[in-house]
PDB file of N, CA and C in Angstrom:
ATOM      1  N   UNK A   1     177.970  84.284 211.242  1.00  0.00           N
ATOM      2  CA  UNK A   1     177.016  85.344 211.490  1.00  0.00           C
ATOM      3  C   UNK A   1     176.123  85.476 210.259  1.00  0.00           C
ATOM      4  N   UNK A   2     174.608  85.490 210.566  1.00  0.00           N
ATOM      5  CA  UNK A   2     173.816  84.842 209.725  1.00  0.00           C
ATOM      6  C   UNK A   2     173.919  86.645 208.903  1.00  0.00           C
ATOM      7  N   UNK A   3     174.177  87.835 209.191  1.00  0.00           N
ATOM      8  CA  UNK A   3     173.890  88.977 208.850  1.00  0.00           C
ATOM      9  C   UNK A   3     175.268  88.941 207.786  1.00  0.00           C
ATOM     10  N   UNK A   4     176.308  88.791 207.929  1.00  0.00           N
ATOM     11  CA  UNK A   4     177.572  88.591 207.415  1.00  0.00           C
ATOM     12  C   UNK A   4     177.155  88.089 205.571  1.00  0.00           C
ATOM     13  N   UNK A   5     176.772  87.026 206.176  1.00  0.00           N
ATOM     14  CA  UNK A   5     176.520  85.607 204.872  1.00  0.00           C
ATOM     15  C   UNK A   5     175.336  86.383 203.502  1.00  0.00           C
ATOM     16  N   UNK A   6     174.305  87.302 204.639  1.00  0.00           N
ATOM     17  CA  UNK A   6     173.033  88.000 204.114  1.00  0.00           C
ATOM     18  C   UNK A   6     174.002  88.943 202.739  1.00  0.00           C
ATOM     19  N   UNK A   7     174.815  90.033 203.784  1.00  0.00           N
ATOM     20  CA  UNK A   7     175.723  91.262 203.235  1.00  0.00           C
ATOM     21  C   UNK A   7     176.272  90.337 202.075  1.00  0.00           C
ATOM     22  N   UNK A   8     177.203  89.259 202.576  1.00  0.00           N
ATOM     23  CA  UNK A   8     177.995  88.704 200.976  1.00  0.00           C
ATOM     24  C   UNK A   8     176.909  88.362 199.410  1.00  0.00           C
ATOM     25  N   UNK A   9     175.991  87.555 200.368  1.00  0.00           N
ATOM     26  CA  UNK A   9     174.811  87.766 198.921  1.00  0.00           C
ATOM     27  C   UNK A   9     174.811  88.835 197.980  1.00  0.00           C
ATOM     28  N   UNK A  10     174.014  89.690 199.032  1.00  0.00           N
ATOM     29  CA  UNK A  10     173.768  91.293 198.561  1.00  0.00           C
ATOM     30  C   UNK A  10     174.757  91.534 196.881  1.00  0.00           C
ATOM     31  N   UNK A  11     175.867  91.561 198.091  1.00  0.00           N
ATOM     32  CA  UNK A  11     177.315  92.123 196.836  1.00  0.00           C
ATOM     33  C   UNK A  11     177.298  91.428 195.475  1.00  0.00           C
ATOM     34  N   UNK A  12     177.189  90.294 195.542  1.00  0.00           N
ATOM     35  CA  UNK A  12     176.951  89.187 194.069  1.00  0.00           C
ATOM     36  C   UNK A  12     175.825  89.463 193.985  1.00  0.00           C
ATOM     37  N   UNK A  13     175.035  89.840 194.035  1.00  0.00           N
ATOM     38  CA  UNK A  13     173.744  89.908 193.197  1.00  0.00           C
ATOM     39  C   UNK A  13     173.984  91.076 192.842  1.00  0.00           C
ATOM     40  N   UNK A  14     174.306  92.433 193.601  1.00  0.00           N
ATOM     41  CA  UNK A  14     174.791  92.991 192.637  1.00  0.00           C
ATOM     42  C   UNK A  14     175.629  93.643 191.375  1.00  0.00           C
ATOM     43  N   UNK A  15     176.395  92.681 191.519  1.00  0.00           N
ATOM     44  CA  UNK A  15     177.779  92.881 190.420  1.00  0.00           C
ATOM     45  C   UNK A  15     177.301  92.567 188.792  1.00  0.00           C
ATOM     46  N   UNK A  16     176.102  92.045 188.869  1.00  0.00           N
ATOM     47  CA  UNK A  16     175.778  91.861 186.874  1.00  0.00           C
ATOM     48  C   UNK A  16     175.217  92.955 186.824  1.00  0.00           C
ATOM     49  N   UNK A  17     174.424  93.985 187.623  1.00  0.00           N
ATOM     50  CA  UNK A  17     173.612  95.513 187.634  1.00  0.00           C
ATOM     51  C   UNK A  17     175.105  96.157 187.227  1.00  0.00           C
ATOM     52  N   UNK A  18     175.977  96.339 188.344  1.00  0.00           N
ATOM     53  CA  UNK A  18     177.218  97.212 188.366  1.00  0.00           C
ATOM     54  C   UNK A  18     177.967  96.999 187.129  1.00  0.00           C
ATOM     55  N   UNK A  19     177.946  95.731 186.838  1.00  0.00           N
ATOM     56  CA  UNK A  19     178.918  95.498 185.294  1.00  0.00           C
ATOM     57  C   UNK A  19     177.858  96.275 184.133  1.00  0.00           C
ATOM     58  N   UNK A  20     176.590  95.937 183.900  1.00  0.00           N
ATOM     59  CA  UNK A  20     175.618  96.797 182.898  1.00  0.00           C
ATOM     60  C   UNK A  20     175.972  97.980 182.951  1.00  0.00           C
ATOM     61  N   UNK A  21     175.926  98.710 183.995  1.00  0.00           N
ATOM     62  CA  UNK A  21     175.616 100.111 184.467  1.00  0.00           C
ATOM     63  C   UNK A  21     177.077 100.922 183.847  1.00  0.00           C
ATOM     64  N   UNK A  22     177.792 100.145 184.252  1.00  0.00           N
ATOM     65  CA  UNK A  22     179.541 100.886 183.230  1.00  0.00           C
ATOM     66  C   UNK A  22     179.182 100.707 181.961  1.00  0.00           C
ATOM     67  N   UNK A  23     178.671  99.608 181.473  1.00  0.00           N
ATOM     68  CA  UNK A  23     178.783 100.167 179.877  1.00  0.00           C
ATOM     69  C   UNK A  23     177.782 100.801 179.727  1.00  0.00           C
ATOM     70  N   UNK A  24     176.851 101.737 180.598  1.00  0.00           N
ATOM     71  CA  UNK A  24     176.209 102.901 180.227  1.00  0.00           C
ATOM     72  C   UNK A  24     174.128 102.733 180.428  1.00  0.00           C
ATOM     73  N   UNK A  25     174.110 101.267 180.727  1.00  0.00           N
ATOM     74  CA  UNK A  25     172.509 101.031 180.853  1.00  0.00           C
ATOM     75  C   UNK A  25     172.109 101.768 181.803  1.00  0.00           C
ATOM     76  N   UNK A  26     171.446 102.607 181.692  1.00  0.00           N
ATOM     77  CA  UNK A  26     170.840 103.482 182.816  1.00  0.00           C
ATOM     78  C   UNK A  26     169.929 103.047 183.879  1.00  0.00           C
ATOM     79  N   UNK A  27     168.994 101.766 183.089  1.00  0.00           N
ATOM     80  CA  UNK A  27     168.097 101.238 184.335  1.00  0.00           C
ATOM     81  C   UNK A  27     168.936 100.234 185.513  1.00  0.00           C
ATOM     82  N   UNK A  28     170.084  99.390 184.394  1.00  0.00           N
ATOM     83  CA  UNK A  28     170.914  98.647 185.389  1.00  0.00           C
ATOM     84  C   UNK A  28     171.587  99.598 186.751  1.00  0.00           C
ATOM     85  N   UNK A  29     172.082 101.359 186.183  1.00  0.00           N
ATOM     86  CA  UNK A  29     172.777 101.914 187.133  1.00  0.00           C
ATOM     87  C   UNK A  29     171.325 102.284 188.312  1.00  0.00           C
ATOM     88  N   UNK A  30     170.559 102.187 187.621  1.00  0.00           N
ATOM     89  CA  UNK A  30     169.597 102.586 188.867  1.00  0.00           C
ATOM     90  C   UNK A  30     168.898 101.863 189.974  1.00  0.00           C
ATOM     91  N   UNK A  31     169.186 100.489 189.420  1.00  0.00           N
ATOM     92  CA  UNK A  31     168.934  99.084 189.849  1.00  0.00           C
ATOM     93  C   UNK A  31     170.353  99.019 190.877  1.00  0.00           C
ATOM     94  N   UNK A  32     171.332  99.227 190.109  1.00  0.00           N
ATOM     95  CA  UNK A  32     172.580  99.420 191.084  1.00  0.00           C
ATOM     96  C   UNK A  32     172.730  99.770 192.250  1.00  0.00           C
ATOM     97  N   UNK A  33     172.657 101.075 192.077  1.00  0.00           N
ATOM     98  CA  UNK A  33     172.378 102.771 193.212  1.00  0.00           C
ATOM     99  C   UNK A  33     171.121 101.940 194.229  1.00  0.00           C
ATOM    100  N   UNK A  34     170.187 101.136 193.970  1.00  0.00           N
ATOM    101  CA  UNK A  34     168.987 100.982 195.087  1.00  0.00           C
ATOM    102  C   UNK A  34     170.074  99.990 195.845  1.00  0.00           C
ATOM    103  N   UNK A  35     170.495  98.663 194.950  1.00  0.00           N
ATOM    104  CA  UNK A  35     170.944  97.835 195.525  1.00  0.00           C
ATOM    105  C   UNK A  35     172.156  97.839 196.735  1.00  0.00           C
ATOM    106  N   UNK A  36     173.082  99.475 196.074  1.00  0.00           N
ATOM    107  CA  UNK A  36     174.128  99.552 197.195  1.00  0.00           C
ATOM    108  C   UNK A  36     173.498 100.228 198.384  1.00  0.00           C
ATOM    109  N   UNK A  37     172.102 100.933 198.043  1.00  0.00           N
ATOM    110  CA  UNK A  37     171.960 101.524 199.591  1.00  0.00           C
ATOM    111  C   UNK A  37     171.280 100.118 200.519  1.00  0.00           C
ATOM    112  N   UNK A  38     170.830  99.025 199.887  1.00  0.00           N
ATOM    113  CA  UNK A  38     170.453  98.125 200.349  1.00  0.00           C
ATOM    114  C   UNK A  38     171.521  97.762 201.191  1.00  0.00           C
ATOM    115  N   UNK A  39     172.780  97.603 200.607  1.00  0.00           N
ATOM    116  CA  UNK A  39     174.437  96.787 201.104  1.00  0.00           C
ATOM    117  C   UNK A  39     174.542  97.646 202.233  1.00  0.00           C
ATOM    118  N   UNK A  40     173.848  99.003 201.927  1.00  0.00           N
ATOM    119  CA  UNK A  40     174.745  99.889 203.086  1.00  0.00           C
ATOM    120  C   UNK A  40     173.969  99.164 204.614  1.00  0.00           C
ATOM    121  N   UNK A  41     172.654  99.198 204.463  1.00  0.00           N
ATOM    122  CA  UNK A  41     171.918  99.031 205.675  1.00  0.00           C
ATOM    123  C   UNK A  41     172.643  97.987 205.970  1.00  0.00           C
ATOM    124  N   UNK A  42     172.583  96.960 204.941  1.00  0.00           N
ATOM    125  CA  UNK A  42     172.899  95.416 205.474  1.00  0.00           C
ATOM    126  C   UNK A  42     174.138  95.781 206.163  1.00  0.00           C
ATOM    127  N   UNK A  43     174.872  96.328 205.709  1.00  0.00           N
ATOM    128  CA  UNK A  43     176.510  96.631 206.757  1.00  0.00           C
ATOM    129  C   UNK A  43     176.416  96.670 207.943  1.00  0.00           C
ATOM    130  N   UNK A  44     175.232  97.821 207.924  1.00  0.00           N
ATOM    131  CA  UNK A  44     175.322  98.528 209.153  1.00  0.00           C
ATOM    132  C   UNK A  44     175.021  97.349 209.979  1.00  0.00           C
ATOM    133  N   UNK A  45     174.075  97.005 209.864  1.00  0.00           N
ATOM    134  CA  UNK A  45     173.381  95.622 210.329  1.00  0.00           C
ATOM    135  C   UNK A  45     174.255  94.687 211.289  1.00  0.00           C
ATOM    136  N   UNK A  46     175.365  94.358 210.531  1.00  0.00           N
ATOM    137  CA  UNK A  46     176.695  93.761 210.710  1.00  0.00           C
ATOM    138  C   UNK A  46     177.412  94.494 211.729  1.00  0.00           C
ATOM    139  N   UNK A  47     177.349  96.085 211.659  1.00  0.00           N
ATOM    140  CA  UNK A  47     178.379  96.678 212.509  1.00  0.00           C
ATOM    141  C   UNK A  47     177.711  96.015 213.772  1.00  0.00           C
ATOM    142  N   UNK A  48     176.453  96.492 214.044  1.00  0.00           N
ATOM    143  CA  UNK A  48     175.884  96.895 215.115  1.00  0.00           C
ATOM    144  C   UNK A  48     175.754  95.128 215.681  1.00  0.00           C
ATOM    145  N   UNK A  49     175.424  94.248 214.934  1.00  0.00           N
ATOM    146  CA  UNK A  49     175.853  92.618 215.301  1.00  0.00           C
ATOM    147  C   UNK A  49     177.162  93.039 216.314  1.00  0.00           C
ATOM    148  N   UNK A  50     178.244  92.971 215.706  1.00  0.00           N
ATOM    149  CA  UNK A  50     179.761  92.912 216.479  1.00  0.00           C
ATOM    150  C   UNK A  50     179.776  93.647 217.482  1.00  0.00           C
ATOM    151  N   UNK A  51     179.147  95.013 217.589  1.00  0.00           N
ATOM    152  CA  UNK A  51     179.133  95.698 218.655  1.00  0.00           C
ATOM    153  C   UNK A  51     178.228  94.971 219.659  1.00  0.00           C
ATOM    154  N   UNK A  52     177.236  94.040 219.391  1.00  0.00           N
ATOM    155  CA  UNK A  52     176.288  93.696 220.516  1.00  0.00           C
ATOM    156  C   UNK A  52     177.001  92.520 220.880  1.00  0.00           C
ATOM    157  N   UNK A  53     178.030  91.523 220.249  1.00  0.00           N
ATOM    158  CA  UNK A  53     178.334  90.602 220.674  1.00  0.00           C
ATOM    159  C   UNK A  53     179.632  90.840 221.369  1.00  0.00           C
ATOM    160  N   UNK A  54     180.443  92.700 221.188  1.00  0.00           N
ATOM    161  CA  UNK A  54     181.588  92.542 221.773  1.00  0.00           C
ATOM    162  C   UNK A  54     180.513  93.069 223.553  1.00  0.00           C
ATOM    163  N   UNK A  55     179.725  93.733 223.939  1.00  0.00           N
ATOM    164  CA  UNK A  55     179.058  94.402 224.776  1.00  0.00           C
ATOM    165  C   UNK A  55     179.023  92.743 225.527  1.00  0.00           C
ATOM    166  N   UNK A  56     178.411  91.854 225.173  1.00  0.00           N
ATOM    167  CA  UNK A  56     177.978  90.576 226.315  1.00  0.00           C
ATOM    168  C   UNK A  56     179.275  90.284 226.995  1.00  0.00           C
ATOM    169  N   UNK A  57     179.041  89.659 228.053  1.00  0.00           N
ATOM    170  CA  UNK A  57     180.017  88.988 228.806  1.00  0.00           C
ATOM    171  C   UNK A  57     180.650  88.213 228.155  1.00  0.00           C
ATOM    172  N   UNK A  58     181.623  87.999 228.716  1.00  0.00           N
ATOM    173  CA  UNK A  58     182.855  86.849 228.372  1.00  0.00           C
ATOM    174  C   UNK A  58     181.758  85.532 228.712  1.00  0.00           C
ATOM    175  N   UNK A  59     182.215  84.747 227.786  1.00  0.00           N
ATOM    176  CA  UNK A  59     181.773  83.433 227.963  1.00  0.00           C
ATOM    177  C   UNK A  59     180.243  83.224 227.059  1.00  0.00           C
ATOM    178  N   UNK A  60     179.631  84.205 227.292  1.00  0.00           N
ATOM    179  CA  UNK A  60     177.967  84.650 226.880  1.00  0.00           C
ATOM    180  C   UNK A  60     177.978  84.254 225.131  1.00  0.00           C
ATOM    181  N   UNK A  61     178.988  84.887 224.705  1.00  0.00           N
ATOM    182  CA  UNK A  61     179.615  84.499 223.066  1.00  0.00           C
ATOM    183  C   UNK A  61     179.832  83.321 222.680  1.00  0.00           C
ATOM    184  N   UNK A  62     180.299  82.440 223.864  1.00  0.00           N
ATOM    185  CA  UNK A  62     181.049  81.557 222.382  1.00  0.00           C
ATOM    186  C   UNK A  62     182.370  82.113 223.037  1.00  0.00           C
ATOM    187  N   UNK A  63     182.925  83.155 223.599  1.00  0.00           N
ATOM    188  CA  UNK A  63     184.302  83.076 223.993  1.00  0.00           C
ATOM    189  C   UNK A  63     185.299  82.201 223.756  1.00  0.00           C
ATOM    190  N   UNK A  64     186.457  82.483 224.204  1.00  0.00           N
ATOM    191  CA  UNK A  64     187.613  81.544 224.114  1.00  0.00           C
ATOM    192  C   UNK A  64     188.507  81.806 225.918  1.00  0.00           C
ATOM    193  N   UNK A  65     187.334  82.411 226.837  1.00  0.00           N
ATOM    194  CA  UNK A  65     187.898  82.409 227.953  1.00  0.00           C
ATOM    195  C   UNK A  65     187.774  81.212 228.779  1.00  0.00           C
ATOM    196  N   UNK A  66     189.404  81.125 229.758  1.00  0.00           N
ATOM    197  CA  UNK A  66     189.777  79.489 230.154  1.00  0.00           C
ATOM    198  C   UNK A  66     188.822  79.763 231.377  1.00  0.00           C
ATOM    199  N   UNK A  67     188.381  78.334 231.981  1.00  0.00           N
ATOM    200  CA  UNK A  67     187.680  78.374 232.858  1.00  0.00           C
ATOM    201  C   UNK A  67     188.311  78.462 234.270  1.00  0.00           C
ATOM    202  N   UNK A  68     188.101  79.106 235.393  1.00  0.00           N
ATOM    203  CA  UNK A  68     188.640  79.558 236.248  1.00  0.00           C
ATOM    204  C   UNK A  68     188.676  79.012 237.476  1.00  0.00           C
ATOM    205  N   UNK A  69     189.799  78.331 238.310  1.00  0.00           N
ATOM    206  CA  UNK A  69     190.178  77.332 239.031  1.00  0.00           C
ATOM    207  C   UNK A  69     189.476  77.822 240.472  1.00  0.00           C
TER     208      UNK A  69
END
């Protein structure tokens, strides 16, 4: 899931902001704070993916349903 792969980016790019920002750099924490509300959307992004792919029919996915005699 191409939204999944997007979200994991996100997180590593922001972990050298988040590491600055503890030892006290204020622009890194603010660079931080934008970047996690960024992660948040991207999540959501993700939720709402799984919810649209559990909503399709069986089979419509990619399923793993057997085919029917």
């Amino acid at each position: 899931m191409e939204e999944f792969e997007t979200l994991k980016r996100m997180v590593a790019e922001a972990e050298d902001d988040i590491n600055k920002a503890q030892g006290g750099n204020k622009a890194a924490g603010t660079r931080a704070r934008k970047k996690m509300q960024d992660i948040k959307a991207a999540a959501q992004e993700v939720r709402k993916k799984i919810l649209e792919s559990r909503e399709e029919p069986e089979g419509a996915a990619g399923g793993n349903a057997a085919p029917q005699s």
